[in-house]
C-alpha atoms as a PDB file:
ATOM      1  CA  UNK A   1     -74.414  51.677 177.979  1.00  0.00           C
ATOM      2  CA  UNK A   2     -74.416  51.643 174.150  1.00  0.00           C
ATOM      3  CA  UNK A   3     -76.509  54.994 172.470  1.00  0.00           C
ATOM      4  CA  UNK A   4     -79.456  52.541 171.177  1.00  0.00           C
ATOM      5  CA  UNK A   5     -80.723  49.332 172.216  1.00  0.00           C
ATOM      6  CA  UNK A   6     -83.427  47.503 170.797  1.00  0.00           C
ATOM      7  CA  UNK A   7     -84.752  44.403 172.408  1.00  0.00           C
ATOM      8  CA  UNK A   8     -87.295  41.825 170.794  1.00  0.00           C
ATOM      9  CA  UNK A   9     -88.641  45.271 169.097  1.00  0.00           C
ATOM     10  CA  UNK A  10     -91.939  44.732 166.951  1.00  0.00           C
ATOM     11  CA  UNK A  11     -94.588  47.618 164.768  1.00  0.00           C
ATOM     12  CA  UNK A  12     -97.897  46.723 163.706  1.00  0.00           C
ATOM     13  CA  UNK A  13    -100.611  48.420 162.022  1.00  0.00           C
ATOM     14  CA  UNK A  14    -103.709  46.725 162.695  1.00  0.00           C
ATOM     15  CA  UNK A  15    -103.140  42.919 162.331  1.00  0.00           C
ATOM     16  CA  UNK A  16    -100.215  43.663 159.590  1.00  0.00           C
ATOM     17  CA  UNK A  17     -96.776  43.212 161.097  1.00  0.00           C
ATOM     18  CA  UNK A  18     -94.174  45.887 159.619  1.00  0.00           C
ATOM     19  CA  UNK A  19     -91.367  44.579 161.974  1.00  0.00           C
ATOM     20  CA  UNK A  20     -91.050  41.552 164.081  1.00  0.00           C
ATOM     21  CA  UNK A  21     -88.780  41.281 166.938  1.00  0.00           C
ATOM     22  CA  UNK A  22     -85.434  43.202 165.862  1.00  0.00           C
ATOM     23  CA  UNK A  23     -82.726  43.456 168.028  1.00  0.00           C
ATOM     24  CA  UNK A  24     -80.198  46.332 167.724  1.00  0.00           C
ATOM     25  CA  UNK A  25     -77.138  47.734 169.399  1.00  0.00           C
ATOM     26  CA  UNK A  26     -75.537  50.921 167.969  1.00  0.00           C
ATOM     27  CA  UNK A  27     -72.468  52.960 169.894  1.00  0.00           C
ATOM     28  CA  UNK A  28     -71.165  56.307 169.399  1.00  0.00           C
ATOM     29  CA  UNK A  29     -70.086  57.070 166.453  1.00  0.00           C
ATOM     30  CA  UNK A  30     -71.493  53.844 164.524  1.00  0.00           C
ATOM     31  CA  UNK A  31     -72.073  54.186 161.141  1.00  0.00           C
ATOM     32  CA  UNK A  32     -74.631  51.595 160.251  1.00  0.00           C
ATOM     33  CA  UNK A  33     -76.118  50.591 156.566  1.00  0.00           C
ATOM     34  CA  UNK A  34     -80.062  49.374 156.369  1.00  0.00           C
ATOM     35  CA  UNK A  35     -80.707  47.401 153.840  1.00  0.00           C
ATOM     36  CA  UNK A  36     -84.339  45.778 152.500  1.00  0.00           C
ATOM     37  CA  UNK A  37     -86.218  46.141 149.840  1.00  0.00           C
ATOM     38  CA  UNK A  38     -89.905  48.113 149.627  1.00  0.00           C
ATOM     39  CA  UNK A  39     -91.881  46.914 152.739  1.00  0.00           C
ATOM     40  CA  UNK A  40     -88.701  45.301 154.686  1.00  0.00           C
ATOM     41  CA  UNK A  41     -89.360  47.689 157.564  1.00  0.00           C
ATOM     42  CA  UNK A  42     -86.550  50.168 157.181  1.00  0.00           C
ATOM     43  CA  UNK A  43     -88.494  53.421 157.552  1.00  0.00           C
ATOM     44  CA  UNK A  44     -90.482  51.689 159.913  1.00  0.00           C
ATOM     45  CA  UNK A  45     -87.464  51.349 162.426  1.00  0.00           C
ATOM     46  CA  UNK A  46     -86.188  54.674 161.764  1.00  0.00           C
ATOM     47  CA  UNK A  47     -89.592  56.039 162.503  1.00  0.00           C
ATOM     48  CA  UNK A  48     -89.538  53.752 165.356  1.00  0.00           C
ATOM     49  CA  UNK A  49     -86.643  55.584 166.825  1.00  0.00           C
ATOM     50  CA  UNK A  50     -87.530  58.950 166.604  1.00  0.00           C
ATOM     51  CA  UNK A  51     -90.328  57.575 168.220  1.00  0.00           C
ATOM     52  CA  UNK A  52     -93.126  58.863 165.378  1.00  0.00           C
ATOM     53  CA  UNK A  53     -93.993  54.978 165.815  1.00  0.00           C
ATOM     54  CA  UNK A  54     -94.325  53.243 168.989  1.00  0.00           C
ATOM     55  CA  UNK A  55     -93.797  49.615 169.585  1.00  0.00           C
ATOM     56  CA  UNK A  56     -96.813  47.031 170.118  1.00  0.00           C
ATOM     57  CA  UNK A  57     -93.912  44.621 171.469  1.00  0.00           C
ATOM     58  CA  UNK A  58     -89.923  44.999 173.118  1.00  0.00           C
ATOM     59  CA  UNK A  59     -88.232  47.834 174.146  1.00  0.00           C
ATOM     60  CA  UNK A  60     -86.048  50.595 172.615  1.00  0.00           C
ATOM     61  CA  UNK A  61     -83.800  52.094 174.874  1.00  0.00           C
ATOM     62  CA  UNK A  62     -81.102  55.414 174.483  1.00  0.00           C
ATOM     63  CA  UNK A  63     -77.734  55.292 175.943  1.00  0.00           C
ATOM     64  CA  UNK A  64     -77.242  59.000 177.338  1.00  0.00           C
ATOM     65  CA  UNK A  65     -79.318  60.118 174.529  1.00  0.00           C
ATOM     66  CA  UNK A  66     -82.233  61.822 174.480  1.00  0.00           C
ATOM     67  CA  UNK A  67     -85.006  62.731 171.852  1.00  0.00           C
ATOM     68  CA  UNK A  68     -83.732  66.186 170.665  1.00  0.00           C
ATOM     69  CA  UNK A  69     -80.622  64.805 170.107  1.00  0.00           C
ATOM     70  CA  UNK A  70     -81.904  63.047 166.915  1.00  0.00           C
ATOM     71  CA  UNK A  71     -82.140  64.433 163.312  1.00  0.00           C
ATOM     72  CA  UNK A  72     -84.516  62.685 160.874  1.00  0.00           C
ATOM     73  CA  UNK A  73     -83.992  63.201 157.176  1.00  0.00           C
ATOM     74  CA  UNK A  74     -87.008  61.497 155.380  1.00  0.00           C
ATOM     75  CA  UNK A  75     -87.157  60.507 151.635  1.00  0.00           C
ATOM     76  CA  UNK A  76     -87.416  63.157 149.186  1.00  0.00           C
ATOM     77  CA  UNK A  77     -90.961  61.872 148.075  1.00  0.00           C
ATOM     78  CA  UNK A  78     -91.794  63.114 151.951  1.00  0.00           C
ATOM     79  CA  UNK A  79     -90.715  67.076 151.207  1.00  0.00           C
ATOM     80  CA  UNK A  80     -93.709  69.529 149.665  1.00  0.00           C
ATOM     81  CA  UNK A  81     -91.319  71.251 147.600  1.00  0.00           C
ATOM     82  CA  UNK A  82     -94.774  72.903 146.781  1.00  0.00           C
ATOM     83  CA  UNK A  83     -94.534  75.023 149.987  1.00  0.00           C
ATOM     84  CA  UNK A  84     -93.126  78.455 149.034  1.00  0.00           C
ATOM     85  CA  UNK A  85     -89.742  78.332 150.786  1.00  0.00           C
ATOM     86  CA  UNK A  86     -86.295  79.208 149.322  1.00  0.00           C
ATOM     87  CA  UNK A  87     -83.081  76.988 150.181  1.00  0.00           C
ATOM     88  CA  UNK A  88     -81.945  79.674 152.662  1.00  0.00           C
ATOM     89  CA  UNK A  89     -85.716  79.024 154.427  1.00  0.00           C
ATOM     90  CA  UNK A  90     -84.987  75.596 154.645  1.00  0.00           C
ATOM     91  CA  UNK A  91     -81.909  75.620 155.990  1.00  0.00           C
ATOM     92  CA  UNK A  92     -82.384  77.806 158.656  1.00  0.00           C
ATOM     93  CA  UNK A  93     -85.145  75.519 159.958  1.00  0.00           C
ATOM     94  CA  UNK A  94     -82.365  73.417 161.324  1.00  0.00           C
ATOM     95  CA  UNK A  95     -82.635  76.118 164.148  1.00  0.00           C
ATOM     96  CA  UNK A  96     -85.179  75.742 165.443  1.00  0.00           C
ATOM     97  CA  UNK A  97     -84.794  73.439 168.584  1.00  0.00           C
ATOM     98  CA  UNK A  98     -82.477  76.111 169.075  1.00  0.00           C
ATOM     99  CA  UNK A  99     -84.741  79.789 168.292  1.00  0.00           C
ATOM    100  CA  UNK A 100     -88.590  78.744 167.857  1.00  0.00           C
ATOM    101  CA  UNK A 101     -90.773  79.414 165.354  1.00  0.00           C
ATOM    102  CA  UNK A 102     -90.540  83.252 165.813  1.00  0.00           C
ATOM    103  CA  UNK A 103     -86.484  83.368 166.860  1.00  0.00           C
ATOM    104  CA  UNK A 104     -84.743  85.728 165.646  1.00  0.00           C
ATOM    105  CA  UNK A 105     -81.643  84.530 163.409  1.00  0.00           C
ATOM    106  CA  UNK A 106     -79.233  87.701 163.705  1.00  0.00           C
ATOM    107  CA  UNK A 107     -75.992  87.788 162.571  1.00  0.00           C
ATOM    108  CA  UNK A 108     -74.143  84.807 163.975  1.00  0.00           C
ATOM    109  CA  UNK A 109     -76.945  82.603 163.228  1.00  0.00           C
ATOM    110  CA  UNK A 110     -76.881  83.535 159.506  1.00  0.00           C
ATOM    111  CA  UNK A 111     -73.501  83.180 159.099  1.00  0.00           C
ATOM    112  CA  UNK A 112     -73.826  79.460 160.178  1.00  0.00           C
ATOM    113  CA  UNK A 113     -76.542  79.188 158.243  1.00  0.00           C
ATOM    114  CA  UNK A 114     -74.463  80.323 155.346  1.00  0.00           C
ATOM    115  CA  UNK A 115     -71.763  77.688 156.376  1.00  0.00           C
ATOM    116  CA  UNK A 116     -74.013  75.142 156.384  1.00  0.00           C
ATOM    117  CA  UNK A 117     -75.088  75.840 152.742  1.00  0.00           C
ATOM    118  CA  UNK A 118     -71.234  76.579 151.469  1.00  0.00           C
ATOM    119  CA  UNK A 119     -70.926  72.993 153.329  1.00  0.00           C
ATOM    120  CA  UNK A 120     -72.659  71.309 150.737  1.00  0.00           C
ATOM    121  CA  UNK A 121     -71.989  73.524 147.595  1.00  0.00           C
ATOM    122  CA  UNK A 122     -75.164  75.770 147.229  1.00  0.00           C
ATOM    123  CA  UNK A 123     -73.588  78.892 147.616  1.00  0.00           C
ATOM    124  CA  UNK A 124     -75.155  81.326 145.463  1.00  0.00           C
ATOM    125  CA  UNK A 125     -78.631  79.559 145.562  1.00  0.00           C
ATOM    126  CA  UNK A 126     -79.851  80.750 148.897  1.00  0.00           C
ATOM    127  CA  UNK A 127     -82.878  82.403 147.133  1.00  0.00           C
ATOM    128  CA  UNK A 128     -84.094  80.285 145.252  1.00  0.00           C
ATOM    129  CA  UNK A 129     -87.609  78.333 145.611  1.00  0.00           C
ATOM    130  CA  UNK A 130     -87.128  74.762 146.613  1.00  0.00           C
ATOM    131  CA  UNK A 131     -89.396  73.748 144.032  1.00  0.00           C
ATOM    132  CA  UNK A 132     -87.271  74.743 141.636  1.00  0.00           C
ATOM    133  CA  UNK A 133     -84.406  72.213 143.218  1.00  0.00           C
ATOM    134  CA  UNK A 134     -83.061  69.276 140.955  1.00  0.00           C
ATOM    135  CA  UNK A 135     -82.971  66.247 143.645  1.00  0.00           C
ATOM    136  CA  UNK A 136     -79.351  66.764 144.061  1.00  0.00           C
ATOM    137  CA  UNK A 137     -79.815  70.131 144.999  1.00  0.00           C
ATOM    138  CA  UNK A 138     -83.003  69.443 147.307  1.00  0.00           C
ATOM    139  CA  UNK A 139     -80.692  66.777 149.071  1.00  0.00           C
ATOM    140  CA  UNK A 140     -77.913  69.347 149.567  1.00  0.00           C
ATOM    141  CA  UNK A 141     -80.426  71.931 151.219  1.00  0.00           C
ATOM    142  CA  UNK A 142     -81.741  68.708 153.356  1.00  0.00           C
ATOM    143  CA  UNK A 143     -78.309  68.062 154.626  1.00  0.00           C
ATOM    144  CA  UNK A 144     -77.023  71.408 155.336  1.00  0.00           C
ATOM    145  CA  UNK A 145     -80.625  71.780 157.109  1.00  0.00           C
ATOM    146  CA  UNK A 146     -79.048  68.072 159.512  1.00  0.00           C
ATOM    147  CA  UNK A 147     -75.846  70.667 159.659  1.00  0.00           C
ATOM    148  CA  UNK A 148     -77.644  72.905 161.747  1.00  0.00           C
ATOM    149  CA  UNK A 149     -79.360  70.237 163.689  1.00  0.00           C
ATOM    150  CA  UNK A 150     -76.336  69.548 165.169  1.00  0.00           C
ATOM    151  CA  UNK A 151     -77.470  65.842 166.467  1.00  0.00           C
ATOM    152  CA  UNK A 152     -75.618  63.425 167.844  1.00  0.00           C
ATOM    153  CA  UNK A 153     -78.113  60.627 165.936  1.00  0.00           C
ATOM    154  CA  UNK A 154     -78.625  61.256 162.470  1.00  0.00           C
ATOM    155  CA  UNK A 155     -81.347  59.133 160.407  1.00  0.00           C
ATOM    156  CA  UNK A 156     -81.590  59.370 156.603  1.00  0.00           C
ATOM    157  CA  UNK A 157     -84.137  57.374 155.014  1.00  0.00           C
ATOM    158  CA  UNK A 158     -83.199  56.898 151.317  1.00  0.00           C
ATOM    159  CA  UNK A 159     -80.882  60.142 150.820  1.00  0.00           C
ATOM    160  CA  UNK A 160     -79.045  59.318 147.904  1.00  0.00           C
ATOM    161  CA  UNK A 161     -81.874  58.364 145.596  1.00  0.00           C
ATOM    162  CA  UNK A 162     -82.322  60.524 141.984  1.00  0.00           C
ATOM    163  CA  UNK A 163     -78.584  62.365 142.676  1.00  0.00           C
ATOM    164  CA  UNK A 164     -75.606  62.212 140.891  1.00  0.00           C
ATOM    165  CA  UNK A 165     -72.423  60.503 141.276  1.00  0.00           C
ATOM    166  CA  UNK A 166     -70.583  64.204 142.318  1.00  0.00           C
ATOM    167  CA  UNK A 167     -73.702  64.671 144.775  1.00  0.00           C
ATOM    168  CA  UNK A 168     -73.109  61.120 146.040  1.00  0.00           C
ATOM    169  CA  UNK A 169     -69.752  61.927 146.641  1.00  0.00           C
ATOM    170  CA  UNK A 170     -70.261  65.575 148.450  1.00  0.00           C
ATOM    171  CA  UNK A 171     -72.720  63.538 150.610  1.00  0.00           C
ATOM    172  CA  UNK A 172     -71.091  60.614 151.528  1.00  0.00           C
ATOM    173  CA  UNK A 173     -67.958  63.461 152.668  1.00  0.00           C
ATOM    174  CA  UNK A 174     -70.440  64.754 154.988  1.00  0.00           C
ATOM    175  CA  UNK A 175     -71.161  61.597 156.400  1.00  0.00           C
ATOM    176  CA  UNK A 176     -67.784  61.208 156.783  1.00  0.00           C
ATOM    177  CA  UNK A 177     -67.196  63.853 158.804  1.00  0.00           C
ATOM    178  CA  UNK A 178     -70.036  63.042 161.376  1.00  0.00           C
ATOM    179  CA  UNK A 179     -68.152  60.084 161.991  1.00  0.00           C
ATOM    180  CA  UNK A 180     -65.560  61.860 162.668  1.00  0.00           C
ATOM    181  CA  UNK A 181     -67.166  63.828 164.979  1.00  0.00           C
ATOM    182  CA  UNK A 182     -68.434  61.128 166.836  1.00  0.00           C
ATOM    183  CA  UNK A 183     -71.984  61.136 165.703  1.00  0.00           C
ATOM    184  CA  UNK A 184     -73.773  58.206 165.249  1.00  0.00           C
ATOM    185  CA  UNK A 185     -75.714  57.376 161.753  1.00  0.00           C
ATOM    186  CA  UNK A 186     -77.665  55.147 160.672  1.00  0.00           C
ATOM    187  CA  UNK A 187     -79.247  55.370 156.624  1.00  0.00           C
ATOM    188  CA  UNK A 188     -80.897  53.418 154.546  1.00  0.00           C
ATOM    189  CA  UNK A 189     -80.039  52.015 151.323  1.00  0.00           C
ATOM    190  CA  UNK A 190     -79.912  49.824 147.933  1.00  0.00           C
ATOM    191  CA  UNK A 191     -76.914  50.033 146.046  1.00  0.00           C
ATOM    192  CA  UNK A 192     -74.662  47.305 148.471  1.00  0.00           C
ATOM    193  CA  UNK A 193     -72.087  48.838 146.847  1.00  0.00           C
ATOM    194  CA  UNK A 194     -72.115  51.995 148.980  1.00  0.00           C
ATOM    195  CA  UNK A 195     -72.898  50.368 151.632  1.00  0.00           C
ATOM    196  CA  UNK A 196     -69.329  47.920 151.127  1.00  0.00           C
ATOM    197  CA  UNK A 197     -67.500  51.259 150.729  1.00  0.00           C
ATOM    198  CA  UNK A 198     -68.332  53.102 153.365  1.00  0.00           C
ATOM    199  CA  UNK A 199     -70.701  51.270 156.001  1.00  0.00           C
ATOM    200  CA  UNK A 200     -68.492  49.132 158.386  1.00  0.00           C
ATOM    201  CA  UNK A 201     -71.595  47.813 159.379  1.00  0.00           C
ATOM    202  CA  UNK A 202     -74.792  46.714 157.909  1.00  0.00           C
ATOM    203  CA  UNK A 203     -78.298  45.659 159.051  1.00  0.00           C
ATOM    204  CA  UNK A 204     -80.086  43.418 157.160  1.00  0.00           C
ATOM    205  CA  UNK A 205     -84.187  43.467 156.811  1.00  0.00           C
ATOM    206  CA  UNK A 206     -86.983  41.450 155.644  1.00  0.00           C
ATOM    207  CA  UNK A 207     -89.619  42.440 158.174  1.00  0.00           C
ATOM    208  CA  UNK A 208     -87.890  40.880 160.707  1.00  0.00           C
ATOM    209  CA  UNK A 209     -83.479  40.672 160.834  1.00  0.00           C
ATOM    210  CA  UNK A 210     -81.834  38.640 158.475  1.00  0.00           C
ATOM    211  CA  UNK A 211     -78.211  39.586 159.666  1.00  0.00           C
ATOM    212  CA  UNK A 212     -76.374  42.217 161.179  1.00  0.00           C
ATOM    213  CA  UNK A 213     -72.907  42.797 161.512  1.00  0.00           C
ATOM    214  CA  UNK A 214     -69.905  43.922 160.017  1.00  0.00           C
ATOM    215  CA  UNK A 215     -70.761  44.436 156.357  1.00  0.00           C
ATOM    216  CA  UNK A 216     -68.705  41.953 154.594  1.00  0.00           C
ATOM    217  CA  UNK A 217     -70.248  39.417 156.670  1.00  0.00           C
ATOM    218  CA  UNK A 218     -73.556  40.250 156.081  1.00  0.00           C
ATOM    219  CA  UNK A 219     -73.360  40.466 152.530  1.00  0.00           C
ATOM    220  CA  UNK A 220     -72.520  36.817 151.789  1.00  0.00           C
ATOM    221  CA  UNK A 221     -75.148  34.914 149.984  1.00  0.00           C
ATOM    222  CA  UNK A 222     -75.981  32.848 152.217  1.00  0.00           C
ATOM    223  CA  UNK A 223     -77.541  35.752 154.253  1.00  0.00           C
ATOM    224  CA  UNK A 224     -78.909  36.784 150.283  1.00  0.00           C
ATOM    225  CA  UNK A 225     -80.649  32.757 150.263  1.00  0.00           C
ATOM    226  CA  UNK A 226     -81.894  33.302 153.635  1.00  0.00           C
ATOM    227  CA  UNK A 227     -83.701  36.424 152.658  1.00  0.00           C
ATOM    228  CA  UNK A 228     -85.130  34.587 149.435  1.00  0.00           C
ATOM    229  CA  UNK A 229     -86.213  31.740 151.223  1.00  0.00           C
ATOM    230  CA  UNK A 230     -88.360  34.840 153.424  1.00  0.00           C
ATOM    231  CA  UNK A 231     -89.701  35.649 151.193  1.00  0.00           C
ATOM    232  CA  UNK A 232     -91.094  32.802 149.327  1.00  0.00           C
ATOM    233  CA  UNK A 233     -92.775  32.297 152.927  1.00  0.00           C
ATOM    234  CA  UNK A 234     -94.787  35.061 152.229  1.00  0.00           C
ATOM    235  CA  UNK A 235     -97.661  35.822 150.699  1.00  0.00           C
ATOM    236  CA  UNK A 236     -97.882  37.258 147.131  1.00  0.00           C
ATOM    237  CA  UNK A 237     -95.016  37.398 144.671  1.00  0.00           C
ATOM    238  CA  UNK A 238     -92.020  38.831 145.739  1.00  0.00           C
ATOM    239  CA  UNK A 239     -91.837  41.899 144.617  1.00  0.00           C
ATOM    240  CA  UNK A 240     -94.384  42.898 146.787  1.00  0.00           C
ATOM    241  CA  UNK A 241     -93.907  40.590 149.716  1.00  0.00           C
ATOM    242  CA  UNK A 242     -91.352  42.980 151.256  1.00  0.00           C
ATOM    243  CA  UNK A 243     -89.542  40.070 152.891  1.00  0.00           C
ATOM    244  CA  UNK A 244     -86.641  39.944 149.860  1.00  0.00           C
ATOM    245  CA  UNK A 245     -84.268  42.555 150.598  1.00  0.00           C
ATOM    246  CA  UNK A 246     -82.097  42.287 148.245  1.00  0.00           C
END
């Protein structure tokens, strides 16, 4: 049984329909680019399987999977950096399926904590306000936070937006070596680029699927025509029609 299925899967708000009939298969150890532009319905369907979102239509199913086995990483417009934590704070909260709100870290738990942050190269910053973060930096601290998680799902909505190419890099590694590890990811995106380089395969959105697939096959622009033509169906122009995706 693969780890998600997703059958004739639909989200509404009210008459407004944010994602019409998707079907999705994922396995272990998938690593799967989402791709649409503002309003598609990407967030939507990761929200959708955390389950933050339930379905008005279909059925989403998990594979040997179950809830607490999946880590959501949100966009960075999402994190308070107002609140008055420091990196280290942050980090550790990827315990906490694991100790509580009131568990006590101890010794071994710091020092993983302290791999985790070494993992993504913010040694030496483990005291310092989040709100003092450069995005790069807040993404780091995000991902070494997944680290801890330890998930066999991982969802990142957006996570390489307002970083630099070296942050890029460190975080596509990390990526890397979840799939390695067997862990399943699926993340949202915009530069097809990175999604060519390294997502084998690639979901396509305009509030309902335009193509999924191995990448190079659904980045052909015919799929590209298809989505324009889904968007002219629309209504309003289309940069806010949502149905355009890329």
């Amino acid at each position: 049984m693969p780890y998600i299925r997703l059958d004739q899967i639909e989200f509404s708000i009210g008459t407004q329909v944010l994602l019409d009939k998707v079907n999705l298969t994922l396995d272990k150890g998938d690593r799967l680019g989402l791709l649409g532009r503002n309003g598609a319905g990407k967030s939507t369907l990761l929200k959708g399987v955390m389950g933050s979102l339930k379905p008005l239509a279909g059925k989403l199913a998990f594979g040997g999977l179950n809830r607490e086995d999946v880590a959501y990483l949100p966009q960075q417009l999402e994190i308070d950096q107002s609140f008055p934590l420091s990196v280290v704070d942050l980090v550790a909260m990827g315990l906490w399926r694991e100790i509580g709100p009131f568990g006590w870290l101890g010794r071994a738990r710091r020092a993983r904590i302290d791999a985790a942050i070494a993992a993504v190269g913010l040694t030496g910053l483990e005291g310092r306000p989040i709100g003092t973060l450069s995005g790069g930096q807040l993404q780091r601290a995000l991902f070494a936070r997944l680290l801890l998680q330890d998930a066999r799902l991982v969802l990142l909505d957006e996570p390489f937006t307002a970083i630099d190419a070296r942050t890029l890099s460190d975080l596509l590694g990390v990526i890397q070596g979840w799939h390695g590890e067997g862990r399943t990811v699926i993340t949202v995106l915009h530069d097809t680029e990175t999604v060519r380089a390294h997502f084998p395969d690639t979901l396509m959105l305009a509030r309902e699927l335009v193509a999924h697939g191995p990448t190079e096959k659904v980045l052909t622009s015919e799929n590209q025509f298809r989505a324009r033509q889904m968007c002219e169906a629309c209504a309003g122009p289309p940069h806010v029609c949502g149905r355009h995706p890329v």
